[in-house]
Protein backbone atom coordinates (compact mmCIF):
# COMPACT_ATOMS: atom_id res chain seq x y z
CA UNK A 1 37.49 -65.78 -73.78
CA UNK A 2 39.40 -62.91 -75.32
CA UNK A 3 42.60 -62.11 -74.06
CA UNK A 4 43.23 -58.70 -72.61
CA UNK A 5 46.70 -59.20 -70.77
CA UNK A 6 47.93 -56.52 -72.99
CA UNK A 7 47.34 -52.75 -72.40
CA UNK A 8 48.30 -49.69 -73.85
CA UNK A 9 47.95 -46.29 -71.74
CA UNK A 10 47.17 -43.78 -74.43
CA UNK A 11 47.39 -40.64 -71.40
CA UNK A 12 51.00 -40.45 -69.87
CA UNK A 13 52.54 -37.31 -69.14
CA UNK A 14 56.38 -37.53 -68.98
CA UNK A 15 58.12 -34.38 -69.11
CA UNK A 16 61.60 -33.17 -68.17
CA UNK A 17 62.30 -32.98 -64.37
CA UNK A 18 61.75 -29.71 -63.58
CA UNK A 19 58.38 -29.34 -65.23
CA UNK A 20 57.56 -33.05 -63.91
CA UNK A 21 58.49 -31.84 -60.36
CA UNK A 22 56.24 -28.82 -60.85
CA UNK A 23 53.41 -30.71 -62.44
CA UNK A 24 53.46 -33.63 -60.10
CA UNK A 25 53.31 -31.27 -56.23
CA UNK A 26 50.89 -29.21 -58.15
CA UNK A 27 48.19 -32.32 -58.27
CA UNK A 28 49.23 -33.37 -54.97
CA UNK A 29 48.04 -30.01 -53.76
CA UNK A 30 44.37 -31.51 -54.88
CA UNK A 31 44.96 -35.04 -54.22
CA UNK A 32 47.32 -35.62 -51.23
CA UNK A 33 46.74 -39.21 -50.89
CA UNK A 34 48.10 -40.26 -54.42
CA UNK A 35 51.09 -42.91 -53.72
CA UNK A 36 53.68 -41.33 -55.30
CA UNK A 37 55.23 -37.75 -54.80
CA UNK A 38 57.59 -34.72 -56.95
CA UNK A 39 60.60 -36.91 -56.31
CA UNK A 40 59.18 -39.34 -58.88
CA UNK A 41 61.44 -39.98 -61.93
CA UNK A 42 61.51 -41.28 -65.35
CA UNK A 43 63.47 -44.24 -64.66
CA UNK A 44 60.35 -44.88 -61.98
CA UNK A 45 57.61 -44.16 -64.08
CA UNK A 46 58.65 -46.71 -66.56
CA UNK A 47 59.48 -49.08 -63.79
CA UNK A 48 55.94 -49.06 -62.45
CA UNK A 49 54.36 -48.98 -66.16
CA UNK A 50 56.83 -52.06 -66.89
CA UNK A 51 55.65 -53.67 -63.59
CA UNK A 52 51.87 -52.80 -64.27
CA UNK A 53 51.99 -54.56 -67.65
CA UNK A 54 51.81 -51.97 -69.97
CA UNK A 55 52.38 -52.71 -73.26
CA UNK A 56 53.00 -49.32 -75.01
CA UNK A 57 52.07 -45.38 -73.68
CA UNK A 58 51.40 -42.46 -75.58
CA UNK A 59 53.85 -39.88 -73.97
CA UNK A 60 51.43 -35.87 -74.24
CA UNK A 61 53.55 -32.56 -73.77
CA UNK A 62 52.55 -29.11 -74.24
CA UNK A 63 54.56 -26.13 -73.66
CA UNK A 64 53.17 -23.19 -71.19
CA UNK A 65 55.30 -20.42 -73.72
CA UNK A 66 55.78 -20.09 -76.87
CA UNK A 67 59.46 -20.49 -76.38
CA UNK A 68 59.57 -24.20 -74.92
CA UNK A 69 57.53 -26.07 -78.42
CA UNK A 70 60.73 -27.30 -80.15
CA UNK A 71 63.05 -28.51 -76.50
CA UNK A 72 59.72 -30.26 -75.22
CA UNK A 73 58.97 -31.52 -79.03
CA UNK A 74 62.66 -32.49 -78.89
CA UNK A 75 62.14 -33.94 -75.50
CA UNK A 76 59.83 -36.21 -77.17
CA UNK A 77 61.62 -37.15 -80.22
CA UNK A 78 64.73 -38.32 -77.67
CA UNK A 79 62.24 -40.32 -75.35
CA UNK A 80 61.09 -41.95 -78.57
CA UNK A 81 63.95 -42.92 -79.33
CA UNK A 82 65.13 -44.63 -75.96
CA UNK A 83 62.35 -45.95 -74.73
CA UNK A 84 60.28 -48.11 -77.63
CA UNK A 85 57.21 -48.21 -75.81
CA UNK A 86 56.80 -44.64 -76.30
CA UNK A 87 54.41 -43.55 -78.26
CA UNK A 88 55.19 -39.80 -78.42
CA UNK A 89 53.29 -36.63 -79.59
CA UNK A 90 54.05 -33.48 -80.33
CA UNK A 91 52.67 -29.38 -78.98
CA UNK A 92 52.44 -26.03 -79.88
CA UNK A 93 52.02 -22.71 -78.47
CA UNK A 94 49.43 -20.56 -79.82
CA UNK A 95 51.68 -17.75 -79.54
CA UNK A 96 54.49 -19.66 -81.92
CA UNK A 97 55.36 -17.88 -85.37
CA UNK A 98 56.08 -20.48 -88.43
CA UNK A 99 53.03 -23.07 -87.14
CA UNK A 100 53.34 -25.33 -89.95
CA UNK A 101 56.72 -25.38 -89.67
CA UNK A 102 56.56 -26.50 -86.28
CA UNK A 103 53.97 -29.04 -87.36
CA UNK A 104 56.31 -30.54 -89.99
CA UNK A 105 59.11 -30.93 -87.54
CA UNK A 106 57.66 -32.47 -85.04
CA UNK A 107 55.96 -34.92 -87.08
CA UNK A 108 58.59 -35.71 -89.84
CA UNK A 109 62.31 -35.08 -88.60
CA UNK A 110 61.01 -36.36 -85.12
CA UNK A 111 58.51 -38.75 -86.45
CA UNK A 112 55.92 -37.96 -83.69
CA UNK A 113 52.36 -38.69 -84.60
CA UNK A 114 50.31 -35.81 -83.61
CA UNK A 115 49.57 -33.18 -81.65
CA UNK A 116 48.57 -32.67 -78.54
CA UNK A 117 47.01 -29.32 -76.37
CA UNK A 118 46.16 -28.61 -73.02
CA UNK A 119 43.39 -25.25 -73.47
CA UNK A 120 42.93 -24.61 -70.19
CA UNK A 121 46.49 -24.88 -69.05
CA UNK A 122 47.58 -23.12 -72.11
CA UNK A 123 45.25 -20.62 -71.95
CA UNK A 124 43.74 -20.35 -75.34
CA UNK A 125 40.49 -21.31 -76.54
CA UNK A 126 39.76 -24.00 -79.39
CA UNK A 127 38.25 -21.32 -81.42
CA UNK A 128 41.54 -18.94 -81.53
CA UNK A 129 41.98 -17.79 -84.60
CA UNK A 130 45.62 -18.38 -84.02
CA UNK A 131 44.75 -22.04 -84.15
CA UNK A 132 43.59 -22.40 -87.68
CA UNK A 133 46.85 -22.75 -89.54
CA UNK A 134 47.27 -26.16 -86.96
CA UNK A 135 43.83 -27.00 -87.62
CA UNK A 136 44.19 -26.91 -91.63
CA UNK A 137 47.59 -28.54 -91.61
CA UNK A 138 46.91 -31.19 -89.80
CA UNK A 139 43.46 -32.16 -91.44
CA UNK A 140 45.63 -32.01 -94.68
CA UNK A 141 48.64 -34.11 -93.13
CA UNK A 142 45.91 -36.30 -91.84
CA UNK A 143 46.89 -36.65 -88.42
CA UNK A 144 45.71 -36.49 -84.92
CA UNK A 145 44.95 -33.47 -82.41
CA UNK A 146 44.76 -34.69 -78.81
CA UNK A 147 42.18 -31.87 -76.62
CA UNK A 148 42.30 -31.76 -73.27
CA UNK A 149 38.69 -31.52 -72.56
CA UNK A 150 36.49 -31.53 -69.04
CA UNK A 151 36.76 -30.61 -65.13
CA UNK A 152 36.24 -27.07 -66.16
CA UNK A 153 35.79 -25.93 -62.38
CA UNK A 154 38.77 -27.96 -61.26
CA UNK A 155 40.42 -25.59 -64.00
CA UNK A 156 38.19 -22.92 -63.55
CA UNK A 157 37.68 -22.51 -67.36
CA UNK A 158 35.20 -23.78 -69.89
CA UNK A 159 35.09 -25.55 -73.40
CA UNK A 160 31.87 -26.42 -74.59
CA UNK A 161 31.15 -28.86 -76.75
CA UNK A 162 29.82 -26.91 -78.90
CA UNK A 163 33.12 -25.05 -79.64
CA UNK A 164 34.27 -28.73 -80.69
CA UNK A 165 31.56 -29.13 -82.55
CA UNK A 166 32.63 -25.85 -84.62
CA UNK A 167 35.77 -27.50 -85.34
CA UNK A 168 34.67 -30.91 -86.38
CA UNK A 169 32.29 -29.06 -88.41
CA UNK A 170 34.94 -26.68 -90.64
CA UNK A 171 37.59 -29.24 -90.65
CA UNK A 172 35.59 -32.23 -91.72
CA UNK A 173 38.62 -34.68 -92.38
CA UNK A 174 40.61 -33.67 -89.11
CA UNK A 175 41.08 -37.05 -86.55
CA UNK A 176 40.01 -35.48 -82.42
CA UNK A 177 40.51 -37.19 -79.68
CA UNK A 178 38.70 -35.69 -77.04
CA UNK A 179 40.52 -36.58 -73.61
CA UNK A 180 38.40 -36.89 -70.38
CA UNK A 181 34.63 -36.72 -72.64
CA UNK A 182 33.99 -33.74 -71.42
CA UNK A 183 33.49 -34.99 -67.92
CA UNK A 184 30.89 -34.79 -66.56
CA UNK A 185 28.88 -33.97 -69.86
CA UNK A 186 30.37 -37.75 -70.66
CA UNK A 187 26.84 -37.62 -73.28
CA UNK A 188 28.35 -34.56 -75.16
CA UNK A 189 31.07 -36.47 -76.05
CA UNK A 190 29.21 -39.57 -77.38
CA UNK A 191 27.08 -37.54 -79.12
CA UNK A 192 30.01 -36.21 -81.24
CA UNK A 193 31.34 -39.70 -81.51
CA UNK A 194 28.55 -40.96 -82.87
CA UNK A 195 27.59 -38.12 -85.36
CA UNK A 196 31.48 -37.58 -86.37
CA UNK A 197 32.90 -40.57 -88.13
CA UNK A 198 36.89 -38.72 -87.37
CA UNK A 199 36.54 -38.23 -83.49
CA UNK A 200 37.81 -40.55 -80.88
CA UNK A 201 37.08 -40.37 -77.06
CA UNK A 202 39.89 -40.99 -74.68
CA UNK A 203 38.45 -41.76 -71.13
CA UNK A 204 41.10 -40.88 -69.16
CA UNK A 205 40.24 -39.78 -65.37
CA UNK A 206 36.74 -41.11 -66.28
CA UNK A 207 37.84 -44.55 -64.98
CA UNK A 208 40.05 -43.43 -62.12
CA UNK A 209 37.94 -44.40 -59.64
CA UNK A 210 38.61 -42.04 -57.43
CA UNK A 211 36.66 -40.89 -54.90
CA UNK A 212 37.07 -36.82 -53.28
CA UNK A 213 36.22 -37.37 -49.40
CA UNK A 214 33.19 -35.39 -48.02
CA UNK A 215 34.80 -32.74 -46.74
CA UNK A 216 35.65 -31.27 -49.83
CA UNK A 217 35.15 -29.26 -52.44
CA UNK A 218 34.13 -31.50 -54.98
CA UNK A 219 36.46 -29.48 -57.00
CA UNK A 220 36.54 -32.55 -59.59
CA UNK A 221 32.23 -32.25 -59.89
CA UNK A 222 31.83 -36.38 -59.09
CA UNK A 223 28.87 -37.77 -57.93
CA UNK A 224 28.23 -38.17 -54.13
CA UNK A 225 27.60 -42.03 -53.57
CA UNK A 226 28.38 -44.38 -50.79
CA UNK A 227 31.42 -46.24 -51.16
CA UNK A 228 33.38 -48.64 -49.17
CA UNK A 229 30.78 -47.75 -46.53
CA UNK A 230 31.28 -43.96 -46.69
CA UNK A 231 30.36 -40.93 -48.19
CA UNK A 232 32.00 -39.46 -51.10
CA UNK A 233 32.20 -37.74 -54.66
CA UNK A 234 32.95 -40.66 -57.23
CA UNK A 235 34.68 -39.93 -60.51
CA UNK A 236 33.58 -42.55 -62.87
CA UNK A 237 32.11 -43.49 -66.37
CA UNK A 238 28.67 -42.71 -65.50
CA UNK A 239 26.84 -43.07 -69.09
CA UNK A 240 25.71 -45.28 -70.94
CA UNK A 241 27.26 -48.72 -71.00
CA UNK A 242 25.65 -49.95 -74.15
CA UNK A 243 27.01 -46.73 -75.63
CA UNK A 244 30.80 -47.67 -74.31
CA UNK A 245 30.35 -51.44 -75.48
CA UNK A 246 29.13 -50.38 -78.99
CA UNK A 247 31.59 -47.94 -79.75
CA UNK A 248 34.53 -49.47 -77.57
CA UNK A 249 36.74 -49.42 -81.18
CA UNK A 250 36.94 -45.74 -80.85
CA UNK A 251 37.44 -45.34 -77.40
CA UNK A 252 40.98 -45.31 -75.26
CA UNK A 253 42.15 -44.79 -71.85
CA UNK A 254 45.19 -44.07 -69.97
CA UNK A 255 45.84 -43.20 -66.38
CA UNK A 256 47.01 -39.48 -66.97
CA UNK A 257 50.40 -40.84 -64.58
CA UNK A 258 52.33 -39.11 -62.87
CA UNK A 259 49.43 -36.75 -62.56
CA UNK A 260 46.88 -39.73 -62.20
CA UNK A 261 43.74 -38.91 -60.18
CA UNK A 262 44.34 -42.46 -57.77
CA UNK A 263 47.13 -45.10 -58.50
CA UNK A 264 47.32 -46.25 -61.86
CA UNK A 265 47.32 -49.97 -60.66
CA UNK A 266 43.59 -49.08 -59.69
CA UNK A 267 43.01 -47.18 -62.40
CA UNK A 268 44.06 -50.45 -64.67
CA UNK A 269 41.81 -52.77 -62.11
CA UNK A 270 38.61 -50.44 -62.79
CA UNK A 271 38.77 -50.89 -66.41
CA UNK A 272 39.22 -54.58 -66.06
CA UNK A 273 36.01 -54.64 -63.82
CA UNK A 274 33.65 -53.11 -66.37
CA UNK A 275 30.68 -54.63 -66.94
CA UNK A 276 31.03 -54.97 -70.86
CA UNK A 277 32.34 -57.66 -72.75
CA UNK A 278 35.77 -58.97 -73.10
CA UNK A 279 36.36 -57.75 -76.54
CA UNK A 280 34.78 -54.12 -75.06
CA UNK A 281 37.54 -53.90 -72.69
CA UNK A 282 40.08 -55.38 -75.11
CA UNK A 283 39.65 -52.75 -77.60
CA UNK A 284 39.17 -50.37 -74.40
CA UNK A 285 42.67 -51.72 -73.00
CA UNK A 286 44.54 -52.18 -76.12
CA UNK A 287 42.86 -52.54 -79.54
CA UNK A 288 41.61 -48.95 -79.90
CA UNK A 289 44.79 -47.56 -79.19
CA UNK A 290 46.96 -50.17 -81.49
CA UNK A 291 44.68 -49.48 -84.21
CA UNK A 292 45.00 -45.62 -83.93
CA UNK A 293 48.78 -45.80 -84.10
CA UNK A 294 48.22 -47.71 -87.15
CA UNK A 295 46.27 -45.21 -88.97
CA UNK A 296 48.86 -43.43 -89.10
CA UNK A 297 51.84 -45.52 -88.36
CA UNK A 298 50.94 -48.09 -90.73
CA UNK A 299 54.30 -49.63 -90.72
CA UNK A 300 54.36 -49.35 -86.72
CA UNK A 301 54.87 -53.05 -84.92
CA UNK A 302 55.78 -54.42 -81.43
């Protein structure tokens, strides 16, 4: 039996308290019933990932102007730095003059290992031509770029994949992680994990588990099923299982807390309960995301 007490939650979203405040009643607007409210702190969060077992977390900001990069870069660098299970990553504005310099800071005098962007929060698309500098840099720093990818009409915006595709295609050598696969085109995404040997999926909200009552919109586009003896629209990994046990080394999760679509104690329990094996779910849970940070952390231990 493989052992898979250890986890790492490659989706967390800490950010300073305002913009956690702001961030956290905003997705309780959507999802009243999540445990957990704008009060919530930092000193909390970690508390609960502590008590849920979690090994390491990669920490993803992005600034909404141009003029908040460097403080939530630097927001980063300082949680980094206090809290060693912190895997932190870095942002940009598309609106930001001096890119690469931007790029260099945040990933050498605050030693954060990539990038990550939020398009539809942002507002930008993947194909700005603002965005090629980052693109070009970081294929030639060889680093990662963390998309935000999926739930277009929860957003009410669209990526397509093949606007990823463009990118993977000009910037052959640049390591994606597409966050969320797309959902619910979860088959777009595998098919540009399997025919790109740089892209990794993060399934983040994909295993939530959670399940949008009847009533509503089905802002979040899940599937109506009968659960728990009702009615409802399911989020959940609804491709391929063969597909998620073969290529389970390039595929992460993470719980997308405090902004989680159900409690990330379920969200933990649904990976657990996939019906793959135990070294799936161990690279799934942990290996995946170890290995990742040492691609490019090579020296990285805990």
């Amino acid at each position: 039996m493989v052992n898979i007490s250890k986890i790492i939650d490659s989706h967390i979203h800490i950010f300073p308290p305002k913009r956690m405040k702001h961030a956290i009643q905003w997705v309780k607007r959507f999802i009243p019933s999540l445990p957990f409210d704008h009060t919530l702190t930092e000193d909390e969060i970690l508390s609960h990932l502590e008590e849920a077992g979690i090994s390491l977390f990669f920490n993803y900001v992005y600034p909404l102007s141009p003029a908040e990069t460097r403080q939530l870069n630097r927001f980063n660098y300082a949680l980094s730095k206090k809290v060693s299970k912190a895997i932190c990553f870095g942002s940009l504005h598309p609106g930001n003059d001096q890119k690469s310099k931007i790029i260099y800071e945040a990933l050498f005098d605050f030693d954060l290992v990539g990038l990550k962007f939020h398009p539809f929060v942002q507002g930008f698309s993947i194909l700005d031509r603002r965005m090629h500098e980052v693109y070009r840099v970081m294929e030639k720093l060889n680093r990662p770029i963390v998309f935000h990818t999926g739930f277009d009409h929860f957003y009410g915006a669209q990526m397509r994949p093949e606007e990823m595709e463009i990118i993977l295609m000009r910037y052959p050598d640049l390591v994606v992680v597409i966050a969320h696969m797309f959902y619910p085109h979860i088959d777009q995404a595998f098919r540009l994990l399997k025919k790109y040997k740089n892209v990794y999926l993060d399934g983040t909200n994909i295993f939530s588990d959670y399940c949008e009552p009847l009533n509503g919109e089905n802002i979040f586009e899940g599937s109506l099923v009968r659960k728990g003896g009702k009615r409802c629209y399911h989020i959940y990994f609804h491709h391929s299982l063969h597909d998620l046990e073969r290529y389970s080394h390039r595929i992460m999760f993470g719980s997308d807390y405090p902004v989680a679509m159900n409690d990330p104690f379920k969200i933990y329990t649904s990976v657990r309960r996939l019906s793959i094996s135990s070294s799936a779910k161990k690279n799934i849970l942990e290996g995946t995301a170890r290995n990742f940070i040492l691609r490019f952390k090579p020296d990285f231990s805990y």
